[in-house]
Protein backbone atom coordinates (compact mmCIF):
# COMPACT_ATOMS: atom_id res chain seq x y z
CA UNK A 1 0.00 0.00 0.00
CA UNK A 2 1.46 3.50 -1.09
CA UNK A 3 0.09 6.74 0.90
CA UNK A 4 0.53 9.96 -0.36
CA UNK A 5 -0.14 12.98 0.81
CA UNK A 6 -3.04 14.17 3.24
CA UNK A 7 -5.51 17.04 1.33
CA UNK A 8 -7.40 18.88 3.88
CA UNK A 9 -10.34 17.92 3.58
CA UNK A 10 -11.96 14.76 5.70
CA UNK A 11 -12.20 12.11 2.78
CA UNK A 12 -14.47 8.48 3.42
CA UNK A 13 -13.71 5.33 1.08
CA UNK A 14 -16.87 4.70 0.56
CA UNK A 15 -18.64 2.40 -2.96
CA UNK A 16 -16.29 3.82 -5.07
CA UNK A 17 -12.76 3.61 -3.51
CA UNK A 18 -14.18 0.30 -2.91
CA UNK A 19 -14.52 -0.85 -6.14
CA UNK A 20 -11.12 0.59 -7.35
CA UNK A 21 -9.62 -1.48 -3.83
CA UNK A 22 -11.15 -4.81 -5.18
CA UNK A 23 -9.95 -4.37 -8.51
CA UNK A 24 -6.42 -2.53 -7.00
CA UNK A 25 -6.70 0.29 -8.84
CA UNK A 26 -5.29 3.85 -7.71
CA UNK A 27 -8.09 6.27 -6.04
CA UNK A 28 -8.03 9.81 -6.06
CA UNK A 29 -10.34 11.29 -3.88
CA UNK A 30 -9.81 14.87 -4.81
CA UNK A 31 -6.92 17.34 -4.19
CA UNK A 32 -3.83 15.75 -3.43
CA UNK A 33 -4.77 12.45 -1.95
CA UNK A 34 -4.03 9.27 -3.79
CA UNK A 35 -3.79 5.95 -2.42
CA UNK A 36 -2.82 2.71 -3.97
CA UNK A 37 -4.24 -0.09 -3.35
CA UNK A 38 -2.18 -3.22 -3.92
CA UNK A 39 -2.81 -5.70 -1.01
CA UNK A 40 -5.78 -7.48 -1.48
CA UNK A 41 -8.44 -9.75 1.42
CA UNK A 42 -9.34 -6.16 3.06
CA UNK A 43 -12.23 -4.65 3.64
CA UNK A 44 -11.72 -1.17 2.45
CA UNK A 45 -14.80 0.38 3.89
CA UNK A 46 -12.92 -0.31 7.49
CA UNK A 47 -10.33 1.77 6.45
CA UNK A 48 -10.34 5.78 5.99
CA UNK A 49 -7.53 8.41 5.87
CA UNK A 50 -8.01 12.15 6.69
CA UNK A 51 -6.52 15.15 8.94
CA UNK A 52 -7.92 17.34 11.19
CA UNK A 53 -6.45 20.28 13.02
CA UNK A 54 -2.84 19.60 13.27
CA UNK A 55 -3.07 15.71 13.25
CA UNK A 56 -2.60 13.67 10.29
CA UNK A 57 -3.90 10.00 10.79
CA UNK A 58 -3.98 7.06 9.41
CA UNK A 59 -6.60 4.30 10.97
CA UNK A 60 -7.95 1.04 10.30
CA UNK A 61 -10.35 0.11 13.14
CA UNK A 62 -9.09 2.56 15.57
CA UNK A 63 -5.30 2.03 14.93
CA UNK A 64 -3.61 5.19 13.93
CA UNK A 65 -0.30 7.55 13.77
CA UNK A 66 0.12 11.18 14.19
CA UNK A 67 1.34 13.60 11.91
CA UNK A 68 2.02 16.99 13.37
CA UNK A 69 2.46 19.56 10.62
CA UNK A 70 6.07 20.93 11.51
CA UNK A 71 7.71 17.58 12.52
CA UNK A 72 10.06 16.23 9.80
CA UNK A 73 10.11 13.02 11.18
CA UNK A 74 7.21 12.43 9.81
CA UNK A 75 7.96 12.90 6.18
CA UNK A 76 6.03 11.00 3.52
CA UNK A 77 8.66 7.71 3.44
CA UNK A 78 8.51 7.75 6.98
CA UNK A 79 4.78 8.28 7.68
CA UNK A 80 4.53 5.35 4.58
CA UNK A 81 6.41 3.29 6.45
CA UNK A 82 4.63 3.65 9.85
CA UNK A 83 1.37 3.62 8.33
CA UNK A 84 2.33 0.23 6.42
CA UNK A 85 2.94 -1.30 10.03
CA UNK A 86 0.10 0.26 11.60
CA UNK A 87 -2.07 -1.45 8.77
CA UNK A 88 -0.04 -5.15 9.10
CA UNK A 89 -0.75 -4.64 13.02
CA UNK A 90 -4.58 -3.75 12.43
CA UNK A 91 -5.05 -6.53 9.67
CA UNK A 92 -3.97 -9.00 12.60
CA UNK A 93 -6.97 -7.86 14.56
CA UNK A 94 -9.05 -7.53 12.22
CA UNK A 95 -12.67 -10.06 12.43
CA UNK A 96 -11.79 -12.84 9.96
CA UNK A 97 -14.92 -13.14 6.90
CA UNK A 98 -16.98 -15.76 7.20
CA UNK A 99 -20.29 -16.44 5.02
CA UNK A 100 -22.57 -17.97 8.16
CA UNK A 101 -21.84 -17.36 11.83
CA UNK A 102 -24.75 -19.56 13.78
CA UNK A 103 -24.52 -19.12 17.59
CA UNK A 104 -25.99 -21.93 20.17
CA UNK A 105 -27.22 -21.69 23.78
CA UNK A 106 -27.49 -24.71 25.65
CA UNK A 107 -25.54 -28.17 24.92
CA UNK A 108 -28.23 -29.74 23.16
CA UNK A 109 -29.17 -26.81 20.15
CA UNK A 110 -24.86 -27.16 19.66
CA UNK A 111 -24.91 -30.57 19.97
CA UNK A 112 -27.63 -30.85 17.06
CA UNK A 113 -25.85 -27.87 14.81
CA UNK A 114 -22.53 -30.14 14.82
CA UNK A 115 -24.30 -33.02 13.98
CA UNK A 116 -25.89 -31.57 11.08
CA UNK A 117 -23.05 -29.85 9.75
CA UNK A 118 -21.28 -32.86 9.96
CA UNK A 119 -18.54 -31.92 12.38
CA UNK A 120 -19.75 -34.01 16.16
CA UNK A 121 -16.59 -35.27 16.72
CA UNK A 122 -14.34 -32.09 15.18
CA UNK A 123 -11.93 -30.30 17.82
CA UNK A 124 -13.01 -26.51 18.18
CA UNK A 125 -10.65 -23.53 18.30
CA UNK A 126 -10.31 -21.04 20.64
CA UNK A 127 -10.21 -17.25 20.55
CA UNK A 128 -10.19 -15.41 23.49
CA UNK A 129 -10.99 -18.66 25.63
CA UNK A 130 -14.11 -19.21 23.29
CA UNK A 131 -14.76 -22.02 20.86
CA UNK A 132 -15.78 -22.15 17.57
CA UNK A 133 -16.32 -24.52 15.44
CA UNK A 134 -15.87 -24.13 11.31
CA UNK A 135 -17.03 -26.20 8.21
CA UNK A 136 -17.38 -25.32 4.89
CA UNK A 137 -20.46 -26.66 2.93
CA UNK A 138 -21.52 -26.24 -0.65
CA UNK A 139 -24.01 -24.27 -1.69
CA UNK A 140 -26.03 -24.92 -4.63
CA UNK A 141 -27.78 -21.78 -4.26
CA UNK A 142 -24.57 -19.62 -5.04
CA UNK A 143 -22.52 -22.52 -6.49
CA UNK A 144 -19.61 -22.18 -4.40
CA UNK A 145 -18.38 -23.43 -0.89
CA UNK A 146 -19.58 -21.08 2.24
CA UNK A 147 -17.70 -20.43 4.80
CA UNK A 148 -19.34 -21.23 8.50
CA UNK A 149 -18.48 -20.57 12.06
CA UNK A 150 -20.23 -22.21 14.88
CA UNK A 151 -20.07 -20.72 18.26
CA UNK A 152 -21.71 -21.20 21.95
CA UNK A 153 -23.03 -19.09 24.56
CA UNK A 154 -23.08 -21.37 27.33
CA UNK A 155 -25.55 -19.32 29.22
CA UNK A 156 -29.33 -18.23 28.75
CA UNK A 157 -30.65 -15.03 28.93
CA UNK A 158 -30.34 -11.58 27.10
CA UNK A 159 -27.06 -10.24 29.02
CA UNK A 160 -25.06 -13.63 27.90
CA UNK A 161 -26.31 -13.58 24.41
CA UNK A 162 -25.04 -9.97 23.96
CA UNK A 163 -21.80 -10.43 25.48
CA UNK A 164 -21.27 -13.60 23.69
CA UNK A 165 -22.40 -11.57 20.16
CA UNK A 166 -19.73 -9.17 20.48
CA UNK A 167 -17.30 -11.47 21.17
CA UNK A 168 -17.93 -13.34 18.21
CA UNK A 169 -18.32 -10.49 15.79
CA UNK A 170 -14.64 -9.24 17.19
CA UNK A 171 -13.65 -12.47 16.43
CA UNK A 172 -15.01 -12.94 13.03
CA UNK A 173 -17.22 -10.82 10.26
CA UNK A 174 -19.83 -12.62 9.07
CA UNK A 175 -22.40 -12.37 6.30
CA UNK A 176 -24.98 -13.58 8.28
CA UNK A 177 -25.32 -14.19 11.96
CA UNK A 178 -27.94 -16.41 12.95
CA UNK A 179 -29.00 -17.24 16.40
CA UNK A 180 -30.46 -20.80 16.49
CA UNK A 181 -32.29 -23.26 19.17
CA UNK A 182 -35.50 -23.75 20.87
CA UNK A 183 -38.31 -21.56 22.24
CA UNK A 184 -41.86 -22.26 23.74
CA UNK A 185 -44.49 -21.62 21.13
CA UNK A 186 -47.99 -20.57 21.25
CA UNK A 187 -50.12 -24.25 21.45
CA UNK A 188 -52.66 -21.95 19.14
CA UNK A 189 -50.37 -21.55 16.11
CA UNK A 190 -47.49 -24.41 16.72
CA UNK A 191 -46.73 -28.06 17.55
CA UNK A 192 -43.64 -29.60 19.37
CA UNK A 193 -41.13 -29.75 16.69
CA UNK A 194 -42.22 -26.89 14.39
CA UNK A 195 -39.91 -23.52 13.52
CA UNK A 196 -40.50 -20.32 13.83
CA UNK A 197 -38.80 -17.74 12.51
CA UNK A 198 -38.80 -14.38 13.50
CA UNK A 199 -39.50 -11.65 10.74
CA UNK A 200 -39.56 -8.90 14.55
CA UNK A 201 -38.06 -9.76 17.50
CA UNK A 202 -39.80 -7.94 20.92
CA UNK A 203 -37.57 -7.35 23.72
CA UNK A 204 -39.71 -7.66 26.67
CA UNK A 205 -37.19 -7.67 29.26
CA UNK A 206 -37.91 -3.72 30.22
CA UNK A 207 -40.57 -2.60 31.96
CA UNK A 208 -42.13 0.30 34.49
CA UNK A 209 -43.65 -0.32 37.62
CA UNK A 210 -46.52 1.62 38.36
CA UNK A 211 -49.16 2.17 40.99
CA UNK A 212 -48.25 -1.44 42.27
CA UNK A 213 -48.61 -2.98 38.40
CA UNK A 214 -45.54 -3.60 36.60
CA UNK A 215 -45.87 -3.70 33.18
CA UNK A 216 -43.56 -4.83 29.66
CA UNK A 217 -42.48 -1.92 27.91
CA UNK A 218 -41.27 -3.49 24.62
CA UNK A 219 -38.74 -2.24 21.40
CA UNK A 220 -39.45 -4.16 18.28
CA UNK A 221 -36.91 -4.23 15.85
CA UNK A 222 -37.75 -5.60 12.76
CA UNK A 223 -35.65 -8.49 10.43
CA UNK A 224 -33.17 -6.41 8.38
CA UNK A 225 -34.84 -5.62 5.03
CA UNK A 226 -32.49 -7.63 2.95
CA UNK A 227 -32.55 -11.09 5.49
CA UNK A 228 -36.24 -10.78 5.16
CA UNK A 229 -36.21 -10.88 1.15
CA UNK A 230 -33.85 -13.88 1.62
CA UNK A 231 -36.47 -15.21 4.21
CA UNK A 232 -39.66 -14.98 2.32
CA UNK A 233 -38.11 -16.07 -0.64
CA UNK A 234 -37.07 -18.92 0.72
CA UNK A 235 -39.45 -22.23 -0.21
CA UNK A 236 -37.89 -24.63 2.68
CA UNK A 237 -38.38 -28.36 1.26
CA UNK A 238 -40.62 -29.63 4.58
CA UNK A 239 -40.19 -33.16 3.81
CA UNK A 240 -36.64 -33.13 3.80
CA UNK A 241 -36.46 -30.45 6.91
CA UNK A 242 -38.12 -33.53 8.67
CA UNK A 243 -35.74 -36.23 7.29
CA UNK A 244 -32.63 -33.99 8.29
CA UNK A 245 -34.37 -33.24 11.42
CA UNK A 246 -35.03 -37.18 12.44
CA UNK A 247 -31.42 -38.18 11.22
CA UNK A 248 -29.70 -35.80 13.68
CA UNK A 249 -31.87 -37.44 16.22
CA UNK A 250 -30.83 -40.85 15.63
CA UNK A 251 -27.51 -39.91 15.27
CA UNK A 252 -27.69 -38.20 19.14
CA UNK A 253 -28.73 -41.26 20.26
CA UNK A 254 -32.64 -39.56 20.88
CA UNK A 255 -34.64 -40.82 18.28
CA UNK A 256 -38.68 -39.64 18.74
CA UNK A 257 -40.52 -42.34 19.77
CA UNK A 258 -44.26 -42.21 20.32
CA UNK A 259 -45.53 -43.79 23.73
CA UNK A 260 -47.04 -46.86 24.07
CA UNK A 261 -49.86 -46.41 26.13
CA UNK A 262 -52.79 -44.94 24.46
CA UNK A 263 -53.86 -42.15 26.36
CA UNK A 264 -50.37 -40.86 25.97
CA UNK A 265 -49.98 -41.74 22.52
CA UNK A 266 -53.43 -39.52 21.51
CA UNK A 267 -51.93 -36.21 23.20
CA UNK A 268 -48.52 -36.92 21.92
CA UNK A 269 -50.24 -36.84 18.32
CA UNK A 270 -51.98 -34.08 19.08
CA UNK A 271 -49.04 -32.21 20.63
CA UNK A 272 -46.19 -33.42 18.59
CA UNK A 273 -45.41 -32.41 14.87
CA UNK A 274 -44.14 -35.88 13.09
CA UNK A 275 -43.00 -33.37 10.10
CA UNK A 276 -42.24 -30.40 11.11
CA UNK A 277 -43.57 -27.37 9.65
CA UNK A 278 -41.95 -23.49 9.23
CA UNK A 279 -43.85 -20.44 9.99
CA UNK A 280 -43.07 -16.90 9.87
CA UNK A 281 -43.87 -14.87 13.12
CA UNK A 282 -42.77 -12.32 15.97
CA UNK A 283 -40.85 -13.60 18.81
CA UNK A 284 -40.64 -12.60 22.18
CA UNK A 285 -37.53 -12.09 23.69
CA UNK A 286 -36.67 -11.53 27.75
CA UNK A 287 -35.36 -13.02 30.75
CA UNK A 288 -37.98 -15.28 31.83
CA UNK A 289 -38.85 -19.23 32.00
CA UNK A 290 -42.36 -18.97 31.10
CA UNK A 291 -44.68 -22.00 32.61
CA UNK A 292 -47.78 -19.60 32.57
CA UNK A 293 -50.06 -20.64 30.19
CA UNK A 294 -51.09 -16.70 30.36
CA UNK A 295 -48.49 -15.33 29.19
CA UNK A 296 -48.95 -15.67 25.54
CA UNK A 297 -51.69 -13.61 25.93
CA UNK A 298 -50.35 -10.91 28.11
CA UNK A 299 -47.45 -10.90 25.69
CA UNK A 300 -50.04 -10.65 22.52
CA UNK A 301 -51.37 -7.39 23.66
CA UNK A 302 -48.20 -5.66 23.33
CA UNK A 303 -47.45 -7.05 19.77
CA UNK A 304 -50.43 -9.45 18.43
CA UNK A 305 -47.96 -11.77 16.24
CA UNK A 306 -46.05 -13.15 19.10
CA UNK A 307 -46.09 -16.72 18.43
CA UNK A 308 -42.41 -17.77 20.23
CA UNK A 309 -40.77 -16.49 23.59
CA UNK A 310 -37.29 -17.58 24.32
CA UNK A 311 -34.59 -15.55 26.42
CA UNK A 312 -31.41 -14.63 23.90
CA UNK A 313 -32.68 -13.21 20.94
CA UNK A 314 -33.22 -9.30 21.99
CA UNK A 315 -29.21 -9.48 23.68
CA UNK A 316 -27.91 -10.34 20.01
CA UNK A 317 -30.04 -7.88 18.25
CA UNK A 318 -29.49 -4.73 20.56
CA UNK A 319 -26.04 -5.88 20.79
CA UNK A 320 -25.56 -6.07 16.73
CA UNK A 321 -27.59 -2.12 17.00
CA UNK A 322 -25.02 -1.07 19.25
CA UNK A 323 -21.95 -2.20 17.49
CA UNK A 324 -22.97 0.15 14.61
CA UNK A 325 -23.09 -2.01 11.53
CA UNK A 326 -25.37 -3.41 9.24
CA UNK A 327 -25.19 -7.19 10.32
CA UNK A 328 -27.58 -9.02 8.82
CA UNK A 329 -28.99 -11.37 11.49
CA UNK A 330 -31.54 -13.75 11.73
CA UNK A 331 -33.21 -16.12 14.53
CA UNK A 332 -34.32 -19.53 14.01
CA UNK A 333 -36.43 -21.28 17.02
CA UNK A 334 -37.46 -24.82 17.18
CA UNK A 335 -40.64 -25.48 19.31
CA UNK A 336 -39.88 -27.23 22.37
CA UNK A 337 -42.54 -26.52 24.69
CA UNK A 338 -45.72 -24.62 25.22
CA UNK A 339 -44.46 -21.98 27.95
CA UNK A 340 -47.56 -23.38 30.50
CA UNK A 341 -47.46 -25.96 33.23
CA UNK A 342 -47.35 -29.03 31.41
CA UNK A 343 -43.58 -27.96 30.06
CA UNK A 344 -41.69 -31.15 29.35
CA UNK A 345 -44.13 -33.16 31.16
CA UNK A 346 -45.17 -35.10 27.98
CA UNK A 347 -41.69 -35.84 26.56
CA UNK A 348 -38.41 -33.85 26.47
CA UNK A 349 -39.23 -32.15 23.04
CA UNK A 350 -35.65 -30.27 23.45
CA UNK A 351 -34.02 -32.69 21.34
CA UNK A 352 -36.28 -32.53 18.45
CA UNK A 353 -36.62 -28.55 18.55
CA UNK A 354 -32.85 -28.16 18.28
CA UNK A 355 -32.96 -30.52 15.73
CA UNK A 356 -35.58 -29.10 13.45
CA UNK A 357 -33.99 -25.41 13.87
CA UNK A 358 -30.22 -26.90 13.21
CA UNK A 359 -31.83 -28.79 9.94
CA UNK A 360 -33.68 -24.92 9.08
CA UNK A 361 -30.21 -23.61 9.56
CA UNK A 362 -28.54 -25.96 7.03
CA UNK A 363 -31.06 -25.22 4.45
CA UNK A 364 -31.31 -22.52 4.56
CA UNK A 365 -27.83 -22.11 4.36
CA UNK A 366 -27.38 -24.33 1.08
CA UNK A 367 -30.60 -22.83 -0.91
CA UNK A 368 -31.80 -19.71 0.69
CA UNK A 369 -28.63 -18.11 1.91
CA UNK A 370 -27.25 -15.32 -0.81
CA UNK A 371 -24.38 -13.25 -0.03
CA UNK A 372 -24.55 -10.63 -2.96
CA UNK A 373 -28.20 -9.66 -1.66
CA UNK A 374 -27.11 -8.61 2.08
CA UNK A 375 -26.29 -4.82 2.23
CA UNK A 376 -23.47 -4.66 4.79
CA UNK A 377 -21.70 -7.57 3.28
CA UNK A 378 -18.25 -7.75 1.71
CA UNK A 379 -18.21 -9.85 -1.97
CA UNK A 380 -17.50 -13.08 -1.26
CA UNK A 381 -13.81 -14.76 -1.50
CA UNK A 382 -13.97 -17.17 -4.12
């Protein structure tokens, strides 16, 4: 990378230094400014030059070097020089690209995203004292191989999904970050087994107290705009969500049987999807265990099209909002329970909800998943 000189006036790489950067061409950005751009696998939207005041600096995510107007040790081949290191330094921190991150919860939604990616018994890495496990699958959808990264929370609730998003997304930059496991679903609109997945999520874990009553006081944001048009495009194959779904089961050891006894058997038809389906709906997000068969409906008058509560879904959305990008995110929830008092009292459904949201996942990944349509995405590495 050649710098030149500063001009005076603040300058931002934006679409078409970009383009120049890919193809590593020369951009001049007006007055007498020119950079070269001959190193390629960087994002050149994370990197902007100008000068303010008396200081000249360079930066790439935060990293920079001063340039005081007077001081001749910073002539151009020096400043070139630092700058070049302060770039190598930065690129070594920078989030590595990735097409699909996918973050679990609990054991059994990772245990079930391994399996159907095919990588149970592969060794993660660590960064930072966090796993991750990778895989690259093919997709026929873009005809070429996509790059995923699986990582684990560990812990439930909206504080640990957060904290756990922003370590991941300092860790790596991906296209899509999708947060995937089980919920309870509304017994109106859902059966054990089935997927939602969320077009809004609703935070309800603030509220106000008043007068004694203490009520939700939800924010609603809505699926990015471009992951929706991937979403409702999307025609997932049912029949093979449920063969995908019942061969990560057997291969967990937890294969669904039906009970014997009759009695049983009639409410576990009646409860249980045997093929799953996929519907389209709000979740609720917050910091409660629901086993009140009331709350769907004290939920529903703050947003009508709740359908699914779970616990981490507002943390990795607020926590995307606050990092100040446009990640593309979405949230995929397999049914596991009804959120009322008869939770897990028919059969533990866990297993089959993970596995019906991993096989979503995979799916999606391989024929709904389309990197060139997501706004804050790089191009793809071929």
């Amino acid at each position: 990378i050649r710098l030149g000189c500063i001009g005076s006036q603040v300058v931002g790489l934006v679409d078409e230094a970009a383009e120049h950067a890919l193809l590593g061409q020369a951009f001049d950005g007006g007055g007498n400014m020119t950079i070269a751009w001959t190193l390629h696998g960087i994002n050149p939207r994370q990197l902007f030059v100008c000068r303010r005041a008396d200081l000249r600096y360079y930066a790439a995510r935060g990293s920079y070097i001063s340039a005081p107007n007077n001081d001749d040790r910073y002539s151009p081949p020096t400043w070139r020089r630092r700058g070049h290191q302060r770039l190598q330094e930065a690129m070594l921190n920078q989030p590595e690209d990735c097409d699909l991150g996918i973050l679990t919860v609990i054991g059994v939604e990772l245990d079930a995203m391994l399996q159907v990616f095919g990588i149970a018994q592969q060794q993660p890495e660590e960064h930072g004292h966090r796993k991750y496990w990778r895989v690259r699958i093919h997709s026929p959808n873009e005809g070429r191989e996509l790059a995923v990264v699986i990582g684990f929370c560990g812990k439930a609730g909206t504080v640990s999904a957060a904290l756990r998003t922003v370590r991941f997304m300092r860790n790596f930059s991906p296209a899509l970050l999708v947060l995937a496991g089980i919920a309870a679903g509304d017994r109106r609109k859902f059966k054990l087994g089935d997927v939602a997945v969320a077009v809004k999520v609703a935070d309800l874990s603030v509220g106000q107290v008043e007068n004694g009553r203490t009520r939700v006081r939800a924010t609603i944001p809505a699926l990015p705009s471009d992951v929706a048009q991937l979403v409702g495009s999307f025609n997932c194959n049912e029949p093979e969500l449920s063969r995908r779904a019942n061969d990560v089961l057997k291969k967990l050891g937890k294969p669904l049987k039906p009970p014997v006894n009759q009695k049983k058997l009639r409410a576990f038809k009646k409860a249980c999807a045997m093929s799953p389906k996929v519907r389209l709906c709000v979740i609720g997000s917050g910091n409660l265990l629901v086993r009140d068969g009331n709350k769907f409906t004290e939920y529903q008058r703050i947003e009508p099209q709740i359908r699914a509560i779970e616990m981490e879904a507002a943390g990795m959305v607020h926590a995307l909002e606050d990092v100040g990008q446009q990640q593309a995110w979405l949230v995929v929830r397999g049914i596991s329970d009804f959120g009322d008092e008869d939770k897990d009292k028919l059969f533990d459904a866990q297993p089959y909800a993970s596995a019906a949201a991993a096989a979503y996942v995979r799916l999606f990944a391989e024929h709904g998943f389309d990197r060139r349509f997501l706004v804050g995405a790089s191009r793809p590495q071929l």
